[in-house]
PDB file of N, CA and C in Angstrom:
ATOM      1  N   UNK A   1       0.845  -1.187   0.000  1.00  0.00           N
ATOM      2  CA  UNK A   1       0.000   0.000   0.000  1.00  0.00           C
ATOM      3  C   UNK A   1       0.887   1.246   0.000  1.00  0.00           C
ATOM      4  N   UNK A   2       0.259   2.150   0.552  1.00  0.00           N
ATOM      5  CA  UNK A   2       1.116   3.335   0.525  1.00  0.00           C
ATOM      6  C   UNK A   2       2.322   3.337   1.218  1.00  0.00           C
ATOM      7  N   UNK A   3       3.682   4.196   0.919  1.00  0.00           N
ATOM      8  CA  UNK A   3       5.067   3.810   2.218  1.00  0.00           C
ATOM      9  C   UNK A   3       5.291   5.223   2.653  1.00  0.00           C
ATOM     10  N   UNK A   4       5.241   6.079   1.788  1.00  0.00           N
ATOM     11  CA  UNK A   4       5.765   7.472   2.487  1.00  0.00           C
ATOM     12  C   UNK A   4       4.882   8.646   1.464  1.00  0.00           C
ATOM     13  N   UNK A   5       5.831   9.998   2.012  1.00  0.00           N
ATOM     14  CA  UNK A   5       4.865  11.099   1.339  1.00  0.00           C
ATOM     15  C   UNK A   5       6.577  11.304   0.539  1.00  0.00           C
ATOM     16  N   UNK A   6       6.453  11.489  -1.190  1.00  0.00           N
ATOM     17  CA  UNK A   6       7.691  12.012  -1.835  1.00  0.00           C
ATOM     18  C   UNK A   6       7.922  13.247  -1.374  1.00  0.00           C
ATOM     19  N   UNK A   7       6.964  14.567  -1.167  1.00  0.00           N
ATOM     20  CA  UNK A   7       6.899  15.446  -1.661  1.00  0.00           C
ATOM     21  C   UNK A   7       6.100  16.361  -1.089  1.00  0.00           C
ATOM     22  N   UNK A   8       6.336  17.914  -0.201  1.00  0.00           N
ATOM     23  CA  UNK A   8       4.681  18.555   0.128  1.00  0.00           C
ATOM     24  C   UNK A   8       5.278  19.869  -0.949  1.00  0.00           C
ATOM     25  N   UNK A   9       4.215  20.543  -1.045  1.00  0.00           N
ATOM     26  CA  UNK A   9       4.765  21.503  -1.666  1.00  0.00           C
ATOM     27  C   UNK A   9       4.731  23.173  -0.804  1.00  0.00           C
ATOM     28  N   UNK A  10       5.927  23.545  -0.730  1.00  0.00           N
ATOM     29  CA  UNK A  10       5.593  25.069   0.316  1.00  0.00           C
ATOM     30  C   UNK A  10       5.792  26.050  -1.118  1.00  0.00           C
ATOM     31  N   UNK A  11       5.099  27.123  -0.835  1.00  0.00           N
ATOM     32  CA  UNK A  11       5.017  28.363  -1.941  1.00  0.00           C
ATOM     33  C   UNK A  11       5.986  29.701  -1.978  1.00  0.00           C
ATOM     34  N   UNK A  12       6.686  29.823  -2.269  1.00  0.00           N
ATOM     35  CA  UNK A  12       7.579  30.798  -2.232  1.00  0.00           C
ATOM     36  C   UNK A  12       7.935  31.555  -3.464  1.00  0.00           C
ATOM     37  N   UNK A  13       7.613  33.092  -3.263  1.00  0.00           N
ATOM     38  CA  UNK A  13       8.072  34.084  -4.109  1.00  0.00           C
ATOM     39  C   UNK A  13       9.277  34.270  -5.034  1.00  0.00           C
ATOM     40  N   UNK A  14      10.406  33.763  -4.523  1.00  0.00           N
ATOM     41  CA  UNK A  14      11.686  34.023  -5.069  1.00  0.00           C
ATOM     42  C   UNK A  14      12.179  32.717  -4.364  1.00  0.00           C
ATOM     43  N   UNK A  15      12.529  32.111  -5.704  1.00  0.00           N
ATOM     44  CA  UNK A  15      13.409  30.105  -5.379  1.00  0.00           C
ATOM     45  C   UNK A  15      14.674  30.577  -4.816  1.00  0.00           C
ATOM     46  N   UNK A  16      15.535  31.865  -5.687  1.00  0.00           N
ATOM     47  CA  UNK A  16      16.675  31.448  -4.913  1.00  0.00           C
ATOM     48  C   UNK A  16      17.294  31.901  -3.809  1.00  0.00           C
ATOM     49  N   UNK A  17      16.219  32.993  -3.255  1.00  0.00           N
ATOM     50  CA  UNK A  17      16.076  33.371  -2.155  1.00  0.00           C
ATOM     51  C   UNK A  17      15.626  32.125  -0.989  1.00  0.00           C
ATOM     52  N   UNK A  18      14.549  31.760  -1.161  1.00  0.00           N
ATOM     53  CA  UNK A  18      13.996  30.316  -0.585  1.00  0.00           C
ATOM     54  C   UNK A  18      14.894  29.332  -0.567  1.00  0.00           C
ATOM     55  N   UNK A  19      15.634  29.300  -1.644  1.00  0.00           N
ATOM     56  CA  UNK A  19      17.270  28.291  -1.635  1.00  0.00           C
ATOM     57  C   UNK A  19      18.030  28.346  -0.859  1.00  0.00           C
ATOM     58  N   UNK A  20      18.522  29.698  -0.783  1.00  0.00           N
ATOM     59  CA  UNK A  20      19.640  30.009   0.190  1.00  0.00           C
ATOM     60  C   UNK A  20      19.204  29.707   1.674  1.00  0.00           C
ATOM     61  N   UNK A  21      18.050  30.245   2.123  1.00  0.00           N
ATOM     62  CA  UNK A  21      17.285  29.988   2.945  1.00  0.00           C
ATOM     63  C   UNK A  21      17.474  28.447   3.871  1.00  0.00           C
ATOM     64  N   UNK A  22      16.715  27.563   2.492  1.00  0.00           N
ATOM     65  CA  UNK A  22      17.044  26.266   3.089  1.00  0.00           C
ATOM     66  C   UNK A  22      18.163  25.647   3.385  1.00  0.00           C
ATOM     67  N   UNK A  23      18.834  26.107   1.998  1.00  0.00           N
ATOM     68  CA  UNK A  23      20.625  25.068   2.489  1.00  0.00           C
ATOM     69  C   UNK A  23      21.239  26.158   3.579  1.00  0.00           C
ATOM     70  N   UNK A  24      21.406  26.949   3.354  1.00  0.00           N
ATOM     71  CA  UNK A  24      22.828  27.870   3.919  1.00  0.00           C
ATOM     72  C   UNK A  24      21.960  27.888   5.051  1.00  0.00           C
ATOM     73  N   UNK A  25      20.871  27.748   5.868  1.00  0.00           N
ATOM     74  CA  UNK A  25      20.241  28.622   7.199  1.00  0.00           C
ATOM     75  C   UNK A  25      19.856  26.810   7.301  1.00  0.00           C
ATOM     76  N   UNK A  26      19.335  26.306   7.283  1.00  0.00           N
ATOM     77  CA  UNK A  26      18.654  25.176   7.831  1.00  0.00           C
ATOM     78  C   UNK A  26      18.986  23.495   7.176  1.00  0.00           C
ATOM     79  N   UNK A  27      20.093  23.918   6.483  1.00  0.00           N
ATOM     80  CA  UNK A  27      21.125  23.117   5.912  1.00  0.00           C
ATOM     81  C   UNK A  27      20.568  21.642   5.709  1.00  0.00           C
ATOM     82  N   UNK A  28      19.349  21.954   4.708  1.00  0.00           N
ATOM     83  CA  UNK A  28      18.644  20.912   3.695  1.00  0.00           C
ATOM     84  C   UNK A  28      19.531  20.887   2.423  1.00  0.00           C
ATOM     85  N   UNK A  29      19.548  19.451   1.599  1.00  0.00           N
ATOM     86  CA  UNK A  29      20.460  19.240   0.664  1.00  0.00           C
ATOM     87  C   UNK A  29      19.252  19.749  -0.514  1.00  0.00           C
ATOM     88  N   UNK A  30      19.570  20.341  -1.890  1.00  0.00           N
ATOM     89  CA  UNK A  30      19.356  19.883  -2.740  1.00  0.00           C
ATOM     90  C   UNK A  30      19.406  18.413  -3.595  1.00  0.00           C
ATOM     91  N   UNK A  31      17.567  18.255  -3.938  1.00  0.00           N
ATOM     92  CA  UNK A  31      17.619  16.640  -3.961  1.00  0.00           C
ATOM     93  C   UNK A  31      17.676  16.677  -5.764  1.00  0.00           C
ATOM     94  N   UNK A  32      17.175  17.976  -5.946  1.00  0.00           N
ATOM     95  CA  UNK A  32      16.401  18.062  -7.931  1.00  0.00           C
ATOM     96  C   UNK A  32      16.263  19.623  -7.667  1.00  0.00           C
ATOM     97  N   UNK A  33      17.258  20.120  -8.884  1.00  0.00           N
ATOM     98  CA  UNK A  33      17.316  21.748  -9.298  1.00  0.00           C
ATOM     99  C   UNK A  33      17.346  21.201 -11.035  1.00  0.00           C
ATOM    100  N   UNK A  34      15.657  21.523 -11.497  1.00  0.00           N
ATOM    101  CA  UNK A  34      15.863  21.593 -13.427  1.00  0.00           C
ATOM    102  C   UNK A  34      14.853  22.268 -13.811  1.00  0.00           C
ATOM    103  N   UNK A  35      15.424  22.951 -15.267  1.00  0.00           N
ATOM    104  CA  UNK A  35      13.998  23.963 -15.806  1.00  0.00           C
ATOM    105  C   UNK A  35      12.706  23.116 -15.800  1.00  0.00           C
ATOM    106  N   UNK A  36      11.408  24.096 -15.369  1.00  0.00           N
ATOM    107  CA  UNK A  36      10.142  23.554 -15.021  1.00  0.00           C
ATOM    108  C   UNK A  36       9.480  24.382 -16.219  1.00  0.00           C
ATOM    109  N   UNK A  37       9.008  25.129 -15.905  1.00  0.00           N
ATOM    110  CA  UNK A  37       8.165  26.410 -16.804  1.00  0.00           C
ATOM    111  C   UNK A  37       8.491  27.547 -16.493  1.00  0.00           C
ATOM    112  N   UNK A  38       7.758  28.290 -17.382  1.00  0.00           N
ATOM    113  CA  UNK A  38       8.151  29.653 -17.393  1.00  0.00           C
ATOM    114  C   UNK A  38       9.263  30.495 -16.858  1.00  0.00           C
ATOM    115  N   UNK A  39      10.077  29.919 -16.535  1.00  0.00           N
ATOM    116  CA  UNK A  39      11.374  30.462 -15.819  1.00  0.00           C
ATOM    117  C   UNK A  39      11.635  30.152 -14.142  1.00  0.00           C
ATOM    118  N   UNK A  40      10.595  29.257 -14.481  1.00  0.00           N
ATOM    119  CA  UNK A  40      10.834  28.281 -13.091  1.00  0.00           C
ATOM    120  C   UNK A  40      10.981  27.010 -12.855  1.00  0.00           C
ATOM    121  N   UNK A  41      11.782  26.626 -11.793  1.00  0.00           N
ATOM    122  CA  UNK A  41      12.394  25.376 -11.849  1.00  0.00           C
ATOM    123  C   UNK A  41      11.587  24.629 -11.163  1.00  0.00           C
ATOM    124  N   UNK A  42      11.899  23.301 -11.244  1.00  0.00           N
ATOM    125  CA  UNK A  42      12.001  22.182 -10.170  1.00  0.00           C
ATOM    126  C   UNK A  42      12.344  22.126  -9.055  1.00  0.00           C
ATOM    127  N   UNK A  43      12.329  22.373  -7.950  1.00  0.00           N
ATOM    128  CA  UNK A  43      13.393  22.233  -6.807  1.00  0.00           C
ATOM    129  C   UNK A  43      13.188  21.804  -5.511  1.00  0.00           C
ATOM    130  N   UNK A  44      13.428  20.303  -5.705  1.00  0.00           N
ATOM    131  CA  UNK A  44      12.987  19.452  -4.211  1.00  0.00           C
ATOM    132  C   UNK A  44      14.222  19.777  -3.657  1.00  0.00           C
ATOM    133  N   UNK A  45      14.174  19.724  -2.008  1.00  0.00           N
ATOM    134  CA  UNK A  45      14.948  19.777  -0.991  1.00  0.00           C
ATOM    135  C   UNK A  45      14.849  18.807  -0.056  1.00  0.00           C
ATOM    136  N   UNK A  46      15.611  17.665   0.373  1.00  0.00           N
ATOM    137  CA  UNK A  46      15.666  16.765   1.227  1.00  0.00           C
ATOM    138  C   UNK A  46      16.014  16.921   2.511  1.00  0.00           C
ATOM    139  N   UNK A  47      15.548  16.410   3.683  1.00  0.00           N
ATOM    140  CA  UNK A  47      16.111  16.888   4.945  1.00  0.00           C
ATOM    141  C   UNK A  47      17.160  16.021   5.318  1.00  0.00           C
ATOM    142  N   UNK A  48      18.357  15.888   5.800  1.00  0.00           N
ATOM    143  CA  UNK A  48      19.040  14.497   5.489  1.00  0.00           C
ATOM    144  C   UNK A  48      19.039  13.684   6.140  1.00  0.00           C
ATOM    145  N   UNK A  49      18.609  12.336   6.049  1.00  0.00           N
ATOM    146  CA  UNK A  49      18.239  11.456   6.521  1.00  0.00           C
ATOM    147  C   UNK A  49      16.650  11.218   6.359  1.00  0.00           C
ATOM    148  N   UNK A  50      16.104  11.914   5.672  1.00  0.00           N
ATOM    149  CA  UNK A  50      14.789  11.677   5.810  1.00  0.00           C
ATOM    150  C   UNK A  50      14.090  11.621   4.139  1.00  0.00           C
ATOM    151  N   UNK A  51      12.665  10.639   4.341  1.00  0.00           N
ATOM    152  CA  UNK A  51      12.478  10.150   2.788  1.00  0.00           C
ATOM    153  C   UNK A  51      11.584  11.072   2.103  1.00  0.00           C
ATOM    154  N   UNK A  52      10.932  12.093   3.009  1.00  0.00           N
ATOM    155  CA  UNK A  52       9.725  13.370   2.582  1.00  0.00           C
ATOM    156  C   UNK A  52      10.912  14.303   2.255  1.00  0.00           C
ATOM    157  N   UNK A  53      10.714  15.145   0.889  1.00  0.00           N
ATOM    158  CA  UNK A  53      11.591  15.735   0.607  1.00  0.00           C
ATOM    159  C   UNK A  53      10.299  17.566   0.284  1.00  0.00           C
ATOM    160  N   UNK A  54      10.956  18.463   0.076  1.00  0.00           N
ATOM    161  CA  UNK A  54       9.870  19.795   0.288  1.00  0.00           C
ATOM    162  C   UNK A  54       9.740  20.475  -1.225  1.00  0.00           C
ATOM    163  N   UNK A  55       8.869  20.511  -2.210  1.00  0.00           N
ATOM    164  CA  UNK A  55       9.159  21.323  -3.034  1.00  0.00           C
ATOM    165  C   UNK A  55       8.509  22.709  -3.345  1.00  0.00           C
ATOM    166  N   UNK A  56       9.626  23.737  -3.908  1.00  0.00           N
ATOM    167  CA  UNK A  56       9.386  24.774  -3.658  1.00  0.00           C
ATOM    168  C   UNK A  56       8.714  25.321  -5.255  1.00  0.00           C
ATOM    169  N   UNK A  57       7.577  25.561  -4.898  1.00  0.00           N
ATOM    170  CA  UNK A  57       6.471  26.292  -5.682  1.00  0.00           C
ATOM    171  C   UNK A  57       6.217  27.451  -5.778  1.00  0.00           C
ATOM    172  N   UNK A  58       5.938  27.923  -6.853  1.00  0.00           N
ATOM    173  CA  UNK A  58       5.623  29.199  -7.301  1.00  0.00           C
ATOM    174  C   UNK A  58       3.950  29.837  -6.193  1.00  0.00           C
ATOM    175  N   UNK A  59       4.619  30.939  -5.178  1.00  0.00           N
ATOM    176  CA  UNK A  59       3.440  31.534  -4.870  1.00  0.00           C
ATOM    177  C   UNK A  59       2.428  32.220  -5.896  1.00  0.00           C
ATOM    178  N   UNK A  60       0.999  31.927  -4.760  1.00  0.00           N
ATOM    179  CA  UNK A  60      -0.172  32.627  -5.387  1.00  0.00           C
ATOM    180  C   UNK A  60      -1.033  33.460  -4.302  1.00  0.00           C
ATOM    181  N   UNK A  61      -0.530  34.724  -4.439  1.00  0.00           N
ATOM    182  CA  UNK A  61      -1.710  35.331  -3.532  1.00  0.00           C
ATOM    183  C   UNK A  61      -0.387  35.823  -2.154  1.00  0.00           C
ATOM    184  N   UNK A  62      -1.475  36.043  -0.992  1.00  0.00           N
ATOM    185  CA  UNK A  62      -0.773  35.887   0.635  1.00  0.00           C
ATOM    186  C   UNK A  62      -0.608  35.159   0.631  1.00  0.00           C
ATOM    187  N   UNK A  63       1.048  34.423   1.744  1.00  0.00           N
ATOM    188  CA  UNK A  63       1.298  33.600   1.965  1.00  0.00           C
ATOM    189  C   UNK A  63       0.966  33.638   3.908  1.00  0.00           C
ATOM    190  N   UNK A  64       1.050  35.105   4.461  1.00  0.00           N
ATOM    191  CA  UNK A  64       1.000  35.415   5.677  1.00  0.00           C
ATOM    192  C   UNK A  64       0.491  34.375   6.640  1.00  0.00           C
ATOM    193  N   UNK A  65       0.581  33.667   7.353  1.00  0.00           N
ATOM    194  CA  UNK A  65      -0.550  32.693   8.259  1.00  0.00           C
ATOM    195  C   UNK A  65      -0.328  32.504   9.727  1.00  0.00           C
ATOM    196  N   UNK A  66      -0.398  32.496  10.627  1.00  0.00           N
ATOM    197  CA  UNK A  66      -0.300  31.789  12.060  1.00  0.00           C
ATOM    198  C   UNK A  66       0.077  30.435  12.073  1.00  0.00           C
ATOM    199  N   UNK A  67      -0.776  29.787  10.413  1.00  0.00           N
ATOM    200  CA  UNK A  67      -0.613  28.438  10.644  1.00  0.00           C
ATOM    201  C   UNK A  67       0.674  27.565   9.803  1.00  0.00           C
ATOM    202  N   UNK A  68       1.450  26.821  10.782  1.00  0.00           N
ATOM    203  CA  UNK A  68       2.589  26.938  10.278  1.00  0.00           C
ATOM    204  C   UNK A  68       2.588  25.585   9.056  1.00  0.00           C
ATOM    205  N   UNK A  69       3.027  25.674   8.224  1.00  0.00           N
ATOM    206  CA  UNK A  69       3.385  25.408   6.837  1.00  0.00           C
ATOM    207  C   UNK A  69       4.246  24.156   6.685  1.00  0.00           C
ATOM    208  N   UNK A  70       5.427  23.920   7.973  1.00  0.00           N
ATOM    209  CA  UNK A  70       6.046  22.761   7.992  1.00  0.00           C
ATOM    210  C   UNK A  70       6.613  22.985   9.375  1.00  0.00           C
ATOM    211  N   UNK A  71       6.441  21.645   9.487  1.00  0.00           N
ATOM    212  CA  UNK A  71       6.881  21.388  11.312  1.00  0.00           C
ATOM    213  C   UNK A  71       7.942  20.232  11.312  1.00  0.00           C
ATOM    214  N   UNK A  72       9.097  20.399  11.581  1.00  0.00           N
ATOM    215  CA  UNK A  72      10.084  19.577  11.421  1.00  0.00           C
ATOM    216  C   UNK A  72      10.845  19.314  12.900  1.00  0.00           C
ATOM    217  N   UNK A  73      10.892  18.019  12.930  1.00  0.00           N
ATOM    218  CA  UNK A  73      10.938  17.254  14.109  1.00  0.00           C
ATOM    219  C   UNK A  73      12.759  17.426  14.820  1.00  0.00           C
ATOM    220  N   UNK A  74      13.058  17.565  16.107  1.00  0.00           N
ATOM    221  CA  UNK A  74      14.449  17.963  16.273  1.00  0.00           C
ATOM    222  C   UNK A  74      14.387  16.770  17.351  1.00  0.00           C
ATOM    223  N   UNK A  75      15.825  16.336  17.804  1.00  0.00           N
ATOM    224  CA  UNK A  75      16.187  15.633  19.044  1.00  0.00           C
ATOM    225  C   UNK A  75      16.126  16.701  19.622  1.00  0.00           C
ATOM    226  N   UNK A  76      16.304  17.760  20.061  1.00  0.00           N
ATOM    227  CA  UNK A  76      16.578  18.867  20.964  1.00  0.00           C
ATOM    228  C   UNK A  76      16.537  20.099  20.209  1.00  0.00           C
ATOM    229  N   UNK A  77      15.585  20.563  20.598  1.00  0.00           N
ATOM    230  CA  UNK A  77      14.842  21.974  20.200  1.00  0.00           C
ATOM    231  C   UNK A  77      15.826  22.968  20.391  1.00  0.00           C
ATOM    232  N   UNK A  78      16.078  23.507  21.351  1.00  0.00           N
ATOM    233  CA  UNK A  78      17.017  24.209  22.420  1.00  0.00           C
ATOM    234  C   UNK A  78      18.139  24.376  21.352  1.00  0.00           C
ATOM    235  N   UNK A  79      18.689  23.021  21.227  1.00  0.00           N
ATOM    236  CA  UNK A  79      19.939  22.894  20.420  1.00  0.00           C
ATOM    237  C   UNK A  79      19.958  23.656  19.066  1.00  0.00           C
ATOM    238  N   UNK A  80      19.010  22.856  18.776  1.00  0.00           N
ATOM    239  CA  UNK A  80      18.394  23.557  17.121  1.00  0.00           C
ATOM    240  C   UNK A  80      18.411  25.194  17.078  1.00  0.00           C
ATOM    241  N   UNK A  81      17.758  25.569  17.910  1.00  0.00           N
ATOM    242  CA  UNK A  81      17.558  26.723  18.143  1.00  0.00           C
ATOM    243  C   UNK A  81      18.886  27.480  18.110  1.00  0.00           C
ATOM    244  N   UNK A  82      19.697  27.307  19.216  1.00  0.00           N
ATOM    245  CA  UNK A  82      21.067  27.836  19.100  1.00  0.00           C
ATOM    246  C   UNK A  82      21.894  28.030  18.073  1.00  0.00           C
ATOM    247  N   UNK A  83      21.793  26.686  17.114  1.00  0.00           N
ATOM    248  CA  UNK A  83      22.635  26.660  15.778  1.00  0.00           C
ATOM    249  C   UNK A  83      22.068  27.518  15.004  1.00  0.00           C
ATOM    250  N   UNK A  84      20.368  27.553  14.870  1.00  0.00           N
ATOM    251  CA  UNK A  84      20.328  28.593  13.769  1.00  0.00           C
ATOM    252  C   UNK A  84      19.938  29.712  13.764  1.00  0.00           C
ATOM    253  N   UNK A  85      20.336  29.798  15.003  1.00  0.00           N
ATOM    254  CA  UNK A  85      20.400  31.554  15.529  1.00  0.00           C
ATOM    255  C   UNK A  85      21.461  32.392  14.989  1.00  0.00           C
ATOM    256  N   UNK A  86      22.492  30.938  15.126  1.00  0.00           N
ATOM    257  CA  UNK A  86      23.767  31.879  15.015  1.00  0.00           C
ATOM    258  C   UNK A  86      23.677  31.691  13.394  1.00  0.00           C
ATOM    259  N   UNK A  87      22.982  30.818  12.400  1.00  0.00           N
ATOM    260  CA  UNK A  87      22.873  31.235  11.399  1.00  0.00           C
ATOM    261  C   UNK A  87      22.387  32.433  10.793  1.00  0.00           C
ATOM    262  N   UNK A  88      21.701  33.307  11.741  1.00  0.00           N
ATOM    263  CA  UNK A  88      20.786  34.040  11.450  1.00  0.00           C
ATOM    264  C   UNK A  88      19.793  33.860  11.002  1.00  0.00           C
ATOM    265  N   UNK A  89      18.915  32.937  11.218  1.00  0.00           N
ATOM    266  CA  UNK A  89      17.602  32.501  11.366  1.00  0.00           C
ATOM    267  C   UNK A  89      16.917  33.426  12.672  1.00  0.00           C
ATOM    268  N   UNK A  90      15.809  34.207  12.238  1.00  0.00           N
ATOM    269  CA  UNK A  90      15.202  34.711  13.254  1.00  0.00           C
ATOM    270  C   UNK A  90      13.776  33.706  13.632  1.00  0.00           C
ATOM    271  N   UNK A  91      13.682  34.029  14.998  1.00  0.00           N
ATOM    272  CA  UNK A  91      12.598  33.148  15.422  1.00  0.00           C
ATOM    273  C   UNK A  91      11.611  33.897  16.136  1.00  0.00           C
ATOM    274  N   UNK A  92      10.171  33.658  15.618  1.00  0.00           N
ATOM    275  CA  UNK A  92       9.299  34.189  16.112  1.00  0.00           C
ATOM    276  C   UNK A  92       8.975  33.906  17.761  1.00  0.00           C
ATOM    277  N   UNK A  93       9.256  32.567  18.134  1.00  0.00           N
ATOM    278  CA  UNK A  93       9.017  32.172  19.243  1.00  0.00           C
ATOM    279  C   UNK A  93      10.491  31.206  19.787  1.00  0.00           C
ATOM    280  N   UNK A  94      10.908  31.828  21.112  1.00  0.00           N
ATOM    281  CA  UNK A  94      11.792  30.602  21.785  1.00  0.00           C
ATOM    282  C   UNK A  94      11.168  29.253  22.215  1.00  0.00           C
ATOM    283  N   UNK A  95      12.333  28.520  22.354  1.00  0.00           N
ATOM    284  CA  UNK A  95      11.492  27.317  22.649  1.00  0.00           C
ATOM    285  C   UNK A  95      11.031  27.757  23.884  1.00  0.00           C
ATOM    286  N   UNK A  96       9.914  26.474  23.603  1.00  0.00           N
ATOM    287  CA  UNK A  96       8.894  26.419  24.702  1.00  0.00           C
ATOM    288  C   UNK A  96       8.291  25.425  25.115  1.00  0.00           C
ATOM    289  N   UNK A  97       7.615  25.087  26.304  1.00  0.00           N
ATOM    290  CA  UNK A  97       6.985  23.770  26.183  1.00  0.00           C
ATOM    291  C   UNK A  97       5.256  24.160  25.655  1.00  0.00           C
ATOM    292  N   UNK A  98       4.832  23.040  24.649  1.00  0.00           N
ATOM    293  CA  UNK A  98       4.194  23.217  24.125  1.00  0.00           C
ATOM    294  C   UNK A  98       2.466  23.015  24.729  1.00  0.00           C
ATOM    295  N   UNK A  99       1.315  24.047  24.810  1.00  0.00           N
ATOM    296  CA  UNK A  99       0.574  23.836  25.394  1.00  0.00           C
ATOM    297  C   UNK A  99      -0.552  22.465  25.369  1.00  0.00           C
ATOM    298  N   UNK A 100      -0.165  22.175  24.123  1.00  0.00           N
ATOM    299  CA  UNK A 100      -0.781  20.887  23.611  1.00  0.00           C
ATOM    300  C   UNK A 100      -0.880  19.534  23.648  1.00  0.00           C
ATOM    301  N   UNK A 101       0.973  19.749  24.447  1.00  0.00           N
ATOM    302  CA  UNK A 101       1.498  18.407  24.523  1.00  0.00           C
ATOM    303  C   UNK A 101       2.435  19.002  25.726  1.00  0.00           C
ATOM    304  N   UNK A 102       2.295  18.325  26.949  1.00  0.00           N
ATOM    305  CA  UNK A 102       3.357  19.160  27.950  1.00  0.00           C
ATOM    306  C   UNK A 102       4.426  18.593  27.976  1.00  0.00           C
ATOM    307  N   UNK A 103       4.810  17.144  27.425  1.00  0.00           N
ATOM    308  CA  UNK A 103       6.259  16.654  27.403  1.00  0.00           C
ATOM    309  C   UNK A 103       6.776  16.814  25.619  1.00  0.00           C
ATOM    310  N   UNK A 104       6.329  17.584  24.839  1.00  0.00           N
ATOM    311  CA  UNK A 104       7.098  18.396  23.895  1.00  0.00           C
ATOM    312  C   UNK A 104       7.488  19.840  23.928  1.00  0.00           C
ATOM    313  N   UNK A 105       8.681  20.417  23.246  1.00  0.00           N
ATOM    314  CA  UNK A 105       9.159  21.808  23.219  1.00  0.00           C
ATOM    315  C   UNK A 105       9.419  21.812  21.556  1.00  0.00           C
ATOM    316  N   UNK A 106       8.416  23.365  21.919  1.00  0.00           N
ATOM    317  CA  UNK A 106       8.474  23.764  20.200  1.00  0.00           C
ATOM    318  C   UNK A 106       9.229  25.191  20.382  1.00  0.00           C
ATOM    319  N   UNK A 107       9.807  25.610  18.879  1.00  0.00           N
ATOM    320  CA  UNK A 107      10.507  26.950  18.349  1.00  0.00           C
ATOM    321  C   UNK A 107       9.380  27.401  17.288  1.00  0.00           C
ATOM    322  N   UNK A 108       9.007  28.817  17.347  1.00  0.00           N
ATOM    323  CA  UNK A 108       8.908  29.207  15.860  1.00  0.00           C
ATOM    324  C   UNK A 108       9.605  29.514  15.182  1.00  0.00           C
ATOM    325  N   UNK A 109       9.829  29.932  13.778  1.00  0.00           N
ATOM    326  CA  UNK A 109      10.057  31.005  12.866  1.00  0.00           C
ATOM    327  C   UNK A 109       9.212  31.104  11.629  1.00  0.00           C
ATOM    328  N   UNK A 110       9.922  32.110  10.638  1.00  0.00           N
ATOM    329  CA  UNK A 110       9.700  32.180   9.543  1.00  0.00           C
ATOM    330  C   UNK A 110      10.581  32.360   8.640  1.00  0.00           C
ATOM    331  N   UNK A 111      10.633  31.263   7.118  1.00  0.00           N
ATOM    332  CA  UNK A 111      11.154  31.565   6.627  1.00  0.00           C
ATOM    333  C   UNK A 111      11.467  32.864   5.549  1.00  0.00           C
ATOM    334  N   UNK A 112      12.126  32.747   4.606  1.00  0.00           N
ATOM    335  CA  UNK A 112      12.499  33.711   3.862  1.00  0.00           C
ATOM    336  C   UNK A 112      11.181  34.508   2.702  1.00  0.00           C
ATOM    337  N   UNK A 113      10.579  33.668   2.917  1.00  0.00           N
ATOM    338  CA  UNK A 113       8.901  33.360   2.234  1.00  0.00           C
ATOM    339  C   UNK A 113       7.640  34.109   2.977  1.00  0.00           C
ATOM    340  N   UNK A 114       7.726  33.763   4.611  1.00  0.00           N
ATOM    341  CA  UNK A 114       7.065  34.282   5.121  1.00  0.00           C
ATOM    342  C   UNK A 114       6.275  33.294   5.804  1.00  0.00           C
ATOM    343  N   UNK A 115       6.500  31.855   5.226  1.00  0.00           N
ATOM    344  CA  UNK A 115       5.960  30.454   5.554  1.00  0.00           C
ATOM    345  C   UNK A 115       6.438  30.345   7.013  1.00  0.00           C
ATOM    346  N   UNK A 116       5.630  30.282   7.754  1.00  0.00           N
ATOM    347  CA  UNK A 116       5.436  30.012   9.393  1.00  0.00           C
ATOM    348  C   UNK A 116       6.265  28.501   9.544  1.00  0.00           C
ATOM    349  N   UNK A 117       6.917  28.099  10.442  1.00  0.00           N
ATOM    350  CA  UNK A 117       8.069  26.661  10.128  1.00  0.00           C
ATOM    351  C   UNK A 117       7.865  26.688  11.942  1.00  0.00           C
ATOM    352  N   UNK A 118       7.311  25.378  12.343  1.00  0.00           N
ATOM    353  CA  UNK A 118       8.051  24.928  13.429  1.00  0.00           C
ATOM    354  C   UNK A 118       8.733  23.913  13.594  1.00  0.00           C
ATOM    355  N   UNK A 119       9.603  23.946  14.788  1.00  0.00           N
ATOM    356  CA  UNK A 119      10.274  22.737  15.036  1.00  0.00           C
ATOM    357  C   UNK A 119      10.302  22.286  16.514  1.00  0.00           C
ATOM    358  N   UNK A 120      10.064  20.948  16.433  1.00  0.00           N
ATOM    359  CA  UNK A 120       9.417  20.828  17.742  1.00  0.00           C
ATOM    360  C   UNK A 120       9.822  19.134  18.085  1.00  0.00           C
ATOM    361  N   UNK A 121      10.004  18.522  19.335  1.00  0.00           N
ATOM    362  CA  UNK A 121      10.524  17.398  19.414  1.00  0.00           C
ATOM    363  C   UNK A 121       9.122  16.968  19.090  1.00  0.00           C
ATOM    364  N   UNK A 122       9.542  15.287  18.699  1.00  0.00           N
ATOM    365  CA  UNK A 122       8.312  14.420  18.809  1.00  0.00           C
ATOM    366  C   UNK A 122       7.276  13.923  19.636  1.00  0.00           C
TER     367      UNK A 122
END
């Protein structure tokens, strides 16, 4: 039957802005960079070690939301947090423990897009 998800798609204004974003700040590999249409590409991003990979799509409209867009799982939040601070990743929210779940801790931010991103243990 089904085994995994290939693929979600997040929407972003400018790819190679959104590029830099992912590799250089949150240091996802490029999985597939090729001409698509109209002067836009293809461009899945893999997290490493993991089989869901993210592709970045041409926005339509607001992207603005509360509701966050991709939530990516850390051994240690805290940690996470630290490294990509000093990347210069800004974060909307420090970690925290989460009201939903009291033995998880989540971070916000946003990326370069405007796409709401948490990361949060399992």
């Amino acid at each position: 039957m089904l085994k995994c998800v290939k693929f979600a798609e997040l929407p972003v204004a400018d790819q190679d802005r959104a590029l830099n974003f992912y590799t250089e700040k949150l240091g996802l590999q490029v999985a597939q960079d090729a001409p698509y249409k109209d002067d836009w590409r293809w461009i899945e991003l893999a997290v490493p070690g993991a089989e869901t990979r993210i592709l970045l799509t041409q926005q339509t409209g607001e992207v603005k939301s509360d509701m966050p867009r991709l939530v990516f799982i850390a051994d240690d939040v805290e940690a996470a947090y630290r490294k990509l601070s000093a990347r210069g990743v800004v974060f909307t929210k420090e970690p925290s423990k989460a009201p939903w779940n009291p033995g998880q801790t989540f971070a916000q931010l946003c990326d370069s897009e405007g796409n709401g991103i948490v990361i949060s243990t399992s």
